[in-house]
Protein backbone atom coordinates (compact mmCIF):
# COMPACT_ATOMS: atom_id res chain seq x y z
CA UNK A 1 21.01 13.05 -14.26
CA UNK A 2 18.72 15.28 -16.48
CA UNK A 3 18.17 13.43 -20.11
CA UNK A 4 20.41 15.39 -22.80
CA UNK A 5 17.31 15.01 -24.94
CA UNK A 6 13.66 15.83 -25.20
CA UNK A 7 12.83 12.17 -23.02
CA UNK A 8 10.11 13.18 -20.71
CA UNK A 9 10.70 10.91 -17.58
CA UNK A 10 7.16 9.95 -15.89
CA UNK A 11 7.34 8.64 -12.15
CA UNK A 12 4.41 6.75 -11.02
CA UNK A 13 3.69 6.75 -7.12
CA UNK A 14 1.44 3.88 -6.02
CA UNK A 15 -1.13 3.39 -3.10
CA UNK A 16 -0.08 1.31 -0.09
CA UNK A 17 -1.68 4.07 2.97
CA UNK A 18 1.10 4.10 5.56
CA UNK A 19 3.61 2.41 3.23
CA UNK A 20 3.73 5.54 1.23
CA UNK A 21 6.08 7.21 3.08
CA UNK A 22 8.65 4.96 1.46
CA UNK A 23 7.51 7.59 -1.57
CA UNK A 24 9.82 9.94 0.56
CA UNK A 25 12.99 7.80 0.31
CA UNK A 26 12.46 7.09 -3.27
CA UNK A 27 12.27 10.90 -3.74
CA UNK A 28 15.42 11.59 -2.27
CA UNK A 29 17.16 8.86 -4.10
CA UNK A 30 16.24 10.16 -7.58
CA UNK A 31 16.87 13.79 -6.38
CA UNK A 32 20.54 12.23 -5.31
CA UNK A 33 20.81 10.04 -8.22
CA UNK A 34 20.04 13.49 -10.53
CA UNK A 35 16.79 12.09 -11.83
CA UNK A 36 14.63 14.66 -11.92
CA UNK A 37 11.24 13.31 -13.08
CA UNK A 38 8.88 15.26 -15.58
CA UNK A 39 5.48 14.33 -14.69
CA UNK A 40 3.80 12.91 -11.45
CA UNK A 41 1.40 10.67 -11.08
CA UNK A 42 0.18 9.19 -7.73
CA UNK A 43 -2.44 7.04 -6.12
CA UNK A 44 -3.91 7.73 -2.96
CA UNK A 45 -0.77 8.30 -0.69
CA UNK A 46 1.39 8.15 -3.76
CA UNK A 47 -1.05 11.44 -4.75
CA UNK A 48 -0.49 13.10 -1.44
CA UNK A 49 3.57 12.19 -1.68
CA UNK A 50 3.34 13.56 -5.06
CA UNK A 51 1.60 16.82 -4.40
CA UNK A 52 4.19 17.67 -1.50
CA UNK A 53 6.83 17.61 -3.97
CA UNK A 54 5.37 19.27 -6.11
CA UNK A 55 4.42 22.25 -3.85
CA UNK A 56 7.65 21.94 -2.13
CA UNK A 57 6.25 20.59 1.22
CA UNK A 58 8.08 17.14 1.25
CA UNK A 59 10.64 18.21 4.09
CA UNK A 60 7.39 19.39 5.70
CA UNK A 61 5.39 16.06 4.94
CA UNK A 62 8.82 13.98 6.13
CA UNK A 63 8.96 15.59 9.68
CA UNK A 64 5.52 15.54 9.87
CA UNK A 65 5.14 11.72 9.35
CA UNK A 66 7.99 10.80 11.41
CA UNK A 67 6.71 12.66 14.32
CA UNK A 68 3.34 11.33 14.24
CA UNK A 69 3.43 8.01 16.49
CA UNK A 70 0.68 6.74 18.46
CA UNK A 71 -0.93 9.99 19.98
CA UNK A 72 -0.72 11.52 16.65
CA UNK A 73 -2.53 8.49 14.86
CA UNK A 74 -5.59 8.69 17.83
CA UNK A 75 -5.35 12.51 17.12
CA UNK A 76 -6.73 11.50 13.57
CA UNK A 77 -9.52 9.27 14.72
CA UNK A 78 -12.97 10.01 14.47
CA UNK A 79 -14.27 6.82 16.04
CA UNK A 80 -18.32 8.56 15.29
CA UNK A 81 -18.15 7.21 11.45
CA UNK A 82 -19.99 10.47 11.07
CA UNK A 83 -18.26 11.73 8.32
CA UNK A 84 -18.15 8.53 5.95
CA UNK A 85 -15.08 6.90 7.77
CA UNK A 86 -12.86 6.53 10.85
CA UNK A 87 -10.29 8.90 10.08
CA UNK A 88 -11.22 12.86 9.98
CA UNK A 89 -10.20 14.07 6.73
CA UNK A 90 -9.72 17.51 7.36
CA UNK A 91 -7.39 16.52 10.45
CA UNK A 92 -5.32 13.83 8.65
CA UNK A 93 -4.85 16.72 6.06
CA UNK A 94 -5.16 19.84 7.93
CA UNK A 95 -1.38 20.47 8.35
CA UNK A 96 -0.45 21.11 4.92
CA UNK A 97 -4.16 23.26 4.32
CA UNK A 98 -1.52 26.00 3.55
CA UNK A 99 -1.25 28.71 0.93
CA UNK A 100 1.04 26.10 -1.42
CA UNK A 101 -1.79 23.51 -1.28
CA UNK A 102 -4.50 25.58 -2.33
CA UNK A 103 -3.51 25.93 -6.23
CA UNK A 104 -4.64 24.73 -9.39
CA UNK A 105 -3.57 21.29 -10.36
CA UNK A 106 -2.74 23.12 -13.62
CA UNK A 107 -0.60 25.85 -11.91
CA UNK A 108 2.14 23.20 -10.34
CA UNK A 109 5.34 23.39 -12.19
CA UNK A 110 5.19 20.49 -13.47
CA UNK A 111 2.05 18.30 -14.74
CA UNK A 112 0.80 16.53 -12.10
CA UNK A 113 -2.72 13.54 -12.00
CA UNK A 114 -4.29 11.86 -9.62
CA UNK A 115 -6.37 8.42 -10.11
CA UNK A 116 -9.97 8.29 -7.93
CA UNK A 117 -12.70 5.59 -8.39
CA UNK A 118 -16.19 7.07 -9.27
CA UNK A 119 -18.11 5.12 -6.50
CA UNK A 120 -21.30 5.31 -8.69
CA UNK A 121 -19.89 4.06 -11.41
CA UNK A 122 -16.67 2.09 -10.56
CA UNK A 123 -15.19 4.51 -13.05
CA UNK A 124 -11.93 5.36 -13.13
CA UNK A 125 -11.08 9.10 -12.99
CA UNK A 126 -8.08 10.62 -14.06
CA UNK A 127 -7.89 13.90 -12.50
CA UNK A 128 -6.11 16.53 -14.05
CA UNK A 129 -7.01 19.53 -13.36
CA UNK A 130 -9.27 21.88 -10.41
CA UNK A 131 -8.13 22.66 -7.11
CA UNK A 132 -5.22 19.89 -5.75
CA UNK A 133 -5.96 19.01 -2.49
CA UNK A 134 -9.72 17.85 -3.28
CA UNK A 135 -7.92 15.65 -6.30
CA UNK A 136 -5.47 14.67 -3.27
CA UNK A 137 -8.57 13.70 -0.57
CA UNK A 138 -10.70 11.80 -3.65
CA UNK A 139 -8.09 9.84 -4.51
CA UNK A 140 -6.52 9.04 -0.93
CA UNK A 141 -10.30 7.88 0.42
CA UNK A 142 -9.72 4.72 1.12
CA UNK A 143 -13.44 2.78 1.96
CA UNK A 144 -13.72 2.27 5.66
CA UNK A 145 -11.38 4.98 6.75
CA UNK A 146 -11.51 7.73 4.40
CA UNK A 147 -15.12 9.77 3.63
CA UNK A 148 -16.19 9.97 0.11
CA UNK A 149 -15.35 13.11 -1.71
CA UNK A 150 -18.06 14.96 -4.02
CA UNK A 151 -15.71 16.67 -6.57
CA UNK A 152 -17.41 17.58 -10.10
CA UNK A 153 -20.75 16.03 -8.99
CA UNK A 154 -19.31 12.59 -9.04
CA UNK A 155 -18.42 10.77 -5.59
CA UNK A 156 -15.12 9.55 -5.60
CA UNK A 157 -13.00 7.05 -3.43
CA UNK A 158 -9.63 5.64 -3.05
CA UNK A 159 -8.18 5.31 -6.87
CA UNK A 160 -6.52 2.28 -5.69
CA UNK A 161 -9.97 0.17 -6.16
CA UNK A 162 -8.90 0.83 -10.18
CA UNK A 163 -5.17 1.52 -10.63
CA UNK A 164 -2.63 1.33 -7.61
CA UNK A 165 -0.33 1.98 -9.87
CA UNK A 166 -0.66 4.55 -12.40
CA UNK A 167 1.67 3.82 -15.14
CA UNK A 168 -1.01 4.24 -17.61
CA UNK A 169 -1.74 7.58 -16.44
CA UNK A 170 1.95 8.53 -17.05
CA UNK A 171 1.83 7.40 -20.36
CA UNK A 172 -1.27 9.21 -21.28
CA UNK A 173 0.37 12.65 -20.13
CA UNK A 174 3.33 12.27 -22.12
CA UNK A 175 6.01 9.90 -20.34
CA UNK A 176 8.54 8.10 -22.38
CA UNK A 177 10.44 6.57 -19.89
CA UNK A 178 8.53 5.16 -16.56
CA UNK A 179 9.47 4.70 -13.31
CA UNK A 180 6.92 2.87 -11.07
CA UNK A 181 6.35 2.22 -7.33
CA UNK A 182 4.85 -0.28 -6.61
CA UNK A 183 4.34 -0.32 -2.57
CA UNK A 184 2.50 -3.88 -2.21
CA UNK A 185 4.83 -6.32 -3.80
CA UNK A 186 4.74 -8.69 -1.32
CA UNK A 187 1.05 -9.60 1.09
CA UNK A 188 0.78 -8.84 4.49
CA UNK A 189 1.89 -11.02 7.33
CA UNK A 190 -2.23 -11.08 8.13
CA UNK A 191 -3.02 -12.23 4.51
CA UNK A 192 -0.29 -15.13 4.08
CA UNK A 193 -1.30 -18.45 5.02
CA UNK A 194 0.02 -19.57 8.62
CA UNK A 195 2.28 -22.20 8.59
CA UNK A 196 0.06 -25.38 8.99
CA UNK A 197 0.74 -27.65 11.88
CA UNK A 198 2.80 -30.89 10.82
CA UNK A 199 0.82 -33.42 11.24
CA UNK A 200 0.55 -37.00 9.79
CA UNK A 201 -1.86 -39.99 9.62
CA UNK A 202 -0.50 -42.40 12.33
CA UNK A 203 0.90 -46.07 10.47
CA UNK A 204 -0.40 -47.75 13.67
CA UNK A 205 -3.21 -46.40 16.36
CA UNK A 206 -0.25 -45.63 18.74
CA UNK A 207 1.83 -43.56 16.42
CA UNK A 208 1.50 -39.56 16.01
CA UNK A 209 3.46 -37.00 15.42
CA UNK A 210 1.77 -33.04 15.71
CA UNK A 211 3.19 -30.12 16.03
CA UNK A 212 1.86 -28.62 18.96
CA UNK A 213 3.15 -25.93 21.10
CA UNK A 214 5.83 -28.06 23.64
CA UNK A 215 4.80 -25.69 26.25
CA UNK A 216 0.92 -26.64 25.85
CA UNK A 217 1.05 -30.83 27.07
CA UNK A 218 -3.01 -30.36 27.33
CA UNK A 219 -3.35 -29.57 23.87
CA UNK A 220 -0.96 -32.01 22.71
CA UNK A 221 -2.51 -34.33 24.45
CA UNK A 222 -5.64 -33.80 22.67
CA UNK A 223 -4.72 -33.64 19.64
CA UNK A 224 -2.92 -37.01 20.27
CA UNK A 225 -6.04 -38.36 21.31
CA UNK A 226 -8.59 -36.68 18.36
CA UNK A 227 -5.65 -38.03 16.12
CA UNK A 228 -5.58 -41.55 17.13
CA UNK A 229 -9.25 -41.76 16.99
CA UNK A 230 -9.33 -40.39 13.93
CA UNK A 231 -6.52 -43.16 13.03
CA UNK A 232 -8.76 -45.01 10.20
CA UNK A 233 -10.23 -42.04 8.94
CA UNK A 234 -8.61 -40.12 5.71
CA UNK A 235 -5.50 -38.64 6.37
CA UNK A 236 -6.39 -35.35 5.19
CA UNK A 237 -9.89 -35.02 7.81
CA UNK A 238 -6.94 -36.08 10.37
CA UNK A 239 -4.36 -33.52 9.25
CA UNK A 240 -7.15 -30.53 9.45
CA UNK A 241 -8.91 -31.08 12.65
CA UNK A 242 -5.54 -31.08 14.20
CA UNK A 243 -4.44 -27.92 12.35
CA UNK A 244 -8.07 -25.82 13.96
CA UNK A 245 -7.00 -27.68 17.12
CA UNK A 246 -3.79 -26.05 16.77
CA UNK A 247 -4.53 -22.45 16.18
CA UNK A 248 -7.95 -22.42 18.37
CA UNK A 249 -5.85 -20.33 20.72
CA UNK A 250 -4.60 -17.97 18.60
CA UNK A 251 -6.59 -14.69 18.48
CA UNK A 252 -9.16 -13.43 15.82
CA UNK A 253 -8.25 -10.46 14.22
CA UNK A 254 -10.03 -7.28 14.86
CA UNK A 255 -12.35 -5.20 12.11
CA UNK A 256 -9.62 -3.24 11.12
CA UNK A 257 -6.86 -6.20 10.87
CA UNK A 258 -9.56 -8.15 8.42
CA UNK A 259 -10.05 -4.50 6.52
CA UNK A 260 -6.17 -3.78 6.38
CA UNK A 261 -5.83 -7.64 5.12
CA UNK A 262 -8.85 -7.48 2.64
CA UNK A 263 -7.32 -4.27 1.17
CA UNK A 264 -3.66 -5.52 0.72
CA UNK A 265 -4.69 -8.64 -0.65
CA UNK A 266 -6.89 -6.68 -3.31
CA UNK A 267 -4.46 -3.81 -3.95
CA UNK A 268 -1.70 -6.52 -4.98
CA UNK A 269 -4.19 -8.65 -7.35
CA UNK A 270 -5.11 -5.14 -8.80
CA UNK A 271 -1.95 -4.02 -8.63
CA UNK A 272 -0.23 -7.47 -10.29
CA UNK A 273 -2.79 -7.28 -13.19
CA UNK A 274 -2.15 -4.09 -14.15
CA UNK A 275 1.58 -3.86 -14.37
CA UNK A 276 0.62 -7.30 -16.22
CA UNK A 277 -0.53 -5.55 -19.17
CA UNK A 278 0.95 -1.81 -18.42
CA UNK A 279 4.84 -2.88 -17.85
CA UNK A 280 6.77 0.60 -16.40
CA UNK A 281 10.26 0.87 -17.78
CA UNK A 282 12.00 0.30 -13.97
CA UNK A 283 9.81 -1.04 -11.53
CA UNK A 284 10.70 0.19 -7.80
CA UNK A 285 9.38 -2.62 -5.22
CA UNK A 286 10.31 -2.00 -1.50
CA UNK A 287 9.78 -4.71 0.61
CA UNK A 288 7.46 -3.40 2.94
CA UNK A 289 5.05 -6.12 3.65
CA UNK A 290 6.02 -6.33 7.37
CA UNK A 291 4.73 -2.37 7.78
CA UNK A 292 0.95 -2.97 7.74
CA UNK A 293 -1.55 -0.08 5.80
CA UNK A 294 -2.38 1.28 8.98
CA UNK A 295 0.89 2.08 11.13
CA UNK A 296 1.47 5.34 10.16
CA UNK A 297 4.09 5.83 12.65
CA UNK A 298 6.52 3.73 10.89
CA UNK A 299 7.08 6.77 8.89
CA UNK A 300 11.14 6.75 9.63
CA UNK A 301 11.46 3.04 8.56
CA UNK A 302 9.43 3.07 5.81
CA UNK A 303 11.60 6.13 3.81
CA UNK A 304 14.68 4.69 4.99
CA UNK A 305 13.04 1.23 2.54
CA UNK A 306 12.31 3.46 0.13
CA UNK A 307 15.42 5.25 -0.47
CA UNK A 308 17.50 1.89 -0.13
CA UNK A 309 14.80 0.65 -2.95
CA UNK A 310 15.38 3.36 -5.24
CA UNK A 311 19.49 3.63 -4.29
CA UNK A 312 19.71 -0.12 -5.69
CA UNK A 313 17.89 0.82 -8.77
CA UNK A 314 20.29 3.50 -9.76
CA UNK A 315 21.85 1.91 -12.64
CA UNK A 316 18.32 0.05 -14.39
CA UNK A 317 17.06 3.76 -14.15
CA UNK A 318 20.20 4.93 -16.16
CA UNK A 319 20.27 2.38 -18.37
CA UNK A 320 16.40 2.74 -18.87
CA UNK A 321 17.15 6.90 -19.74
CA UNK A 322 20.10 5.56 -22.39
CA UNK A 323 18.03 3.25 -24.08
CA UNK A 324 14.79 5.67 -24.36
């Protein structure tokens, strides 16, 4: 459904690492739905999404991704740090370092921008223009896992520190009708508060009521005990010394769990802001919170999301194009 007028429709890819692949489904819905967008704009995956479209690599990129899986992942890992961050760039990459990739931003059919973070700065940088795939790796470096790339003698990072979702690029380039994707609607599992243990302040000494695992008597038991001599004290000093009784089983997340958490729970305050003050015209949200940055081998799942996202959009994207 190509606009009978001179509307130029601007589609806005967002950052969300392994949750990009939902960029895929999306993709395919709009190609099914007729919606052929104008200009491209993508952060970090939403960059790399949007450059394999662009360059006609997306079947390419889809098989790719879905094939990946575990062995793939470990085949990306560079576990030295000796190049800025734990994944290799060049091998994360390397498979579409291919005659389509090396072009001009400027040369792609269509017009085409990437957001990066200057990391002397904190700038953000629109980029525009130069050779794609360095505009791709800049904006895709995510801290911690990504290397730093020198492009124009600035050192850029993951554009997502800035904009995770670049509706204000889109405008800037021409857009008159938005559509956004927004991959980090919802926190992670790791970054939601665990349900707290029910616990009360006993009436009496004798009375208390936890929540404790049924199959764990021991711990019940103590935290029966801790409870009832806590029985005069403030309900509240009761109710959390039984909660860190409670989860003082459970294990601590790893580096990369507390780096995959901090980073969701930034991207969506960025993210939330943003859209705050830069509203798109349609708004595509996949629920993908259950997918965590980091399991790129959920590629299958994750486009299925995204075209079932996009699909139920249809008719706010239509109605969007009539009102424009």
């Amino acid at each position: 459904m190509k606009n009978g007028t001179d509307l130029k429709i601007g589609l806005a890819l967002g950052s969300g690492a392994a949750r990009g692949w939902a960029h895929i489904g999306v993709l395919r819905a709009l190609e099914e739905a007729g919606v052929e967008p104008d200009i491209i704009c993508g952060t970090s995956i939403g960059a790399a999404v949007g450059a394999a479209y662009l360059t006609d690599q997306l079947d390419e990129l889809q098989a790719w991704a879905q094939k990946m899986g575990w062995l793939g992942m470990l085949g990306i890992i560079d576990l030295t740090f000796r190049r800025g961050g734990l994944v290799a760039a060049e091998k994360a990459f390397g498979r579409f370092d291919n005659e389509r990739s090396k072009v001009m931003i400027e040369q792609l059919p269509r017009p085409f921008a990437a957001v990066a973070t200057d990391l002397s700065t904190g700038r953000e940088m629109w980029l525009r223009d130069g050779p794609l795939m360095s505009a791709v790796l800049a904006s895709a470096a995510m801290p911690g896992l990504f290397p730093a790339v020198r492009r124009d003698h600035h050192l850029l990072v993951d554009g997502a520190l800035v904009n995770p979702v670049p509706v204000s690029l889109c405008r800037a380039l021409g857009a008159d009708v938005v559509v956004a994707v927004n991959l980090n609607s919802e926190l992670s599992p790791l970054s939601r508060p665990r349900a707290k243990a029910v616990v009360r302040a006993p009436a009496r000494r004798e009375e208390v009521v936890a929540g404790g695992d049924a199959t764990s008597p021991a711990l019940s038991h103590l935290t029966s005990q801790i409870s009832t001599w806590l029985g005069r004290k403030p309900a509240r000093r009761t109710r959390f010394l039984a909660d860190q009784i409670e989860h003082a089983h459970e294990p601590m997340p790893n580096a990369l769990e507390v780096m995959a958490g901090s980073i969701d729970i930034m991207q969506d305050r960025i993210t939330r802001s943003r859209l705050a003050g830069e509203p798109p015209d349609v708004l595509i949200a996949p629920r993908l919170s259950h997918i965590g940055i980091l399991e790129f081998d959920r590629a299958a799942e994750a486009v299925e999301i995204g075209h079932a996202a996009a699909s139920m959009l249809r008719p706010a994207i239509e109605l969007a194009l009539r009102r424009a």
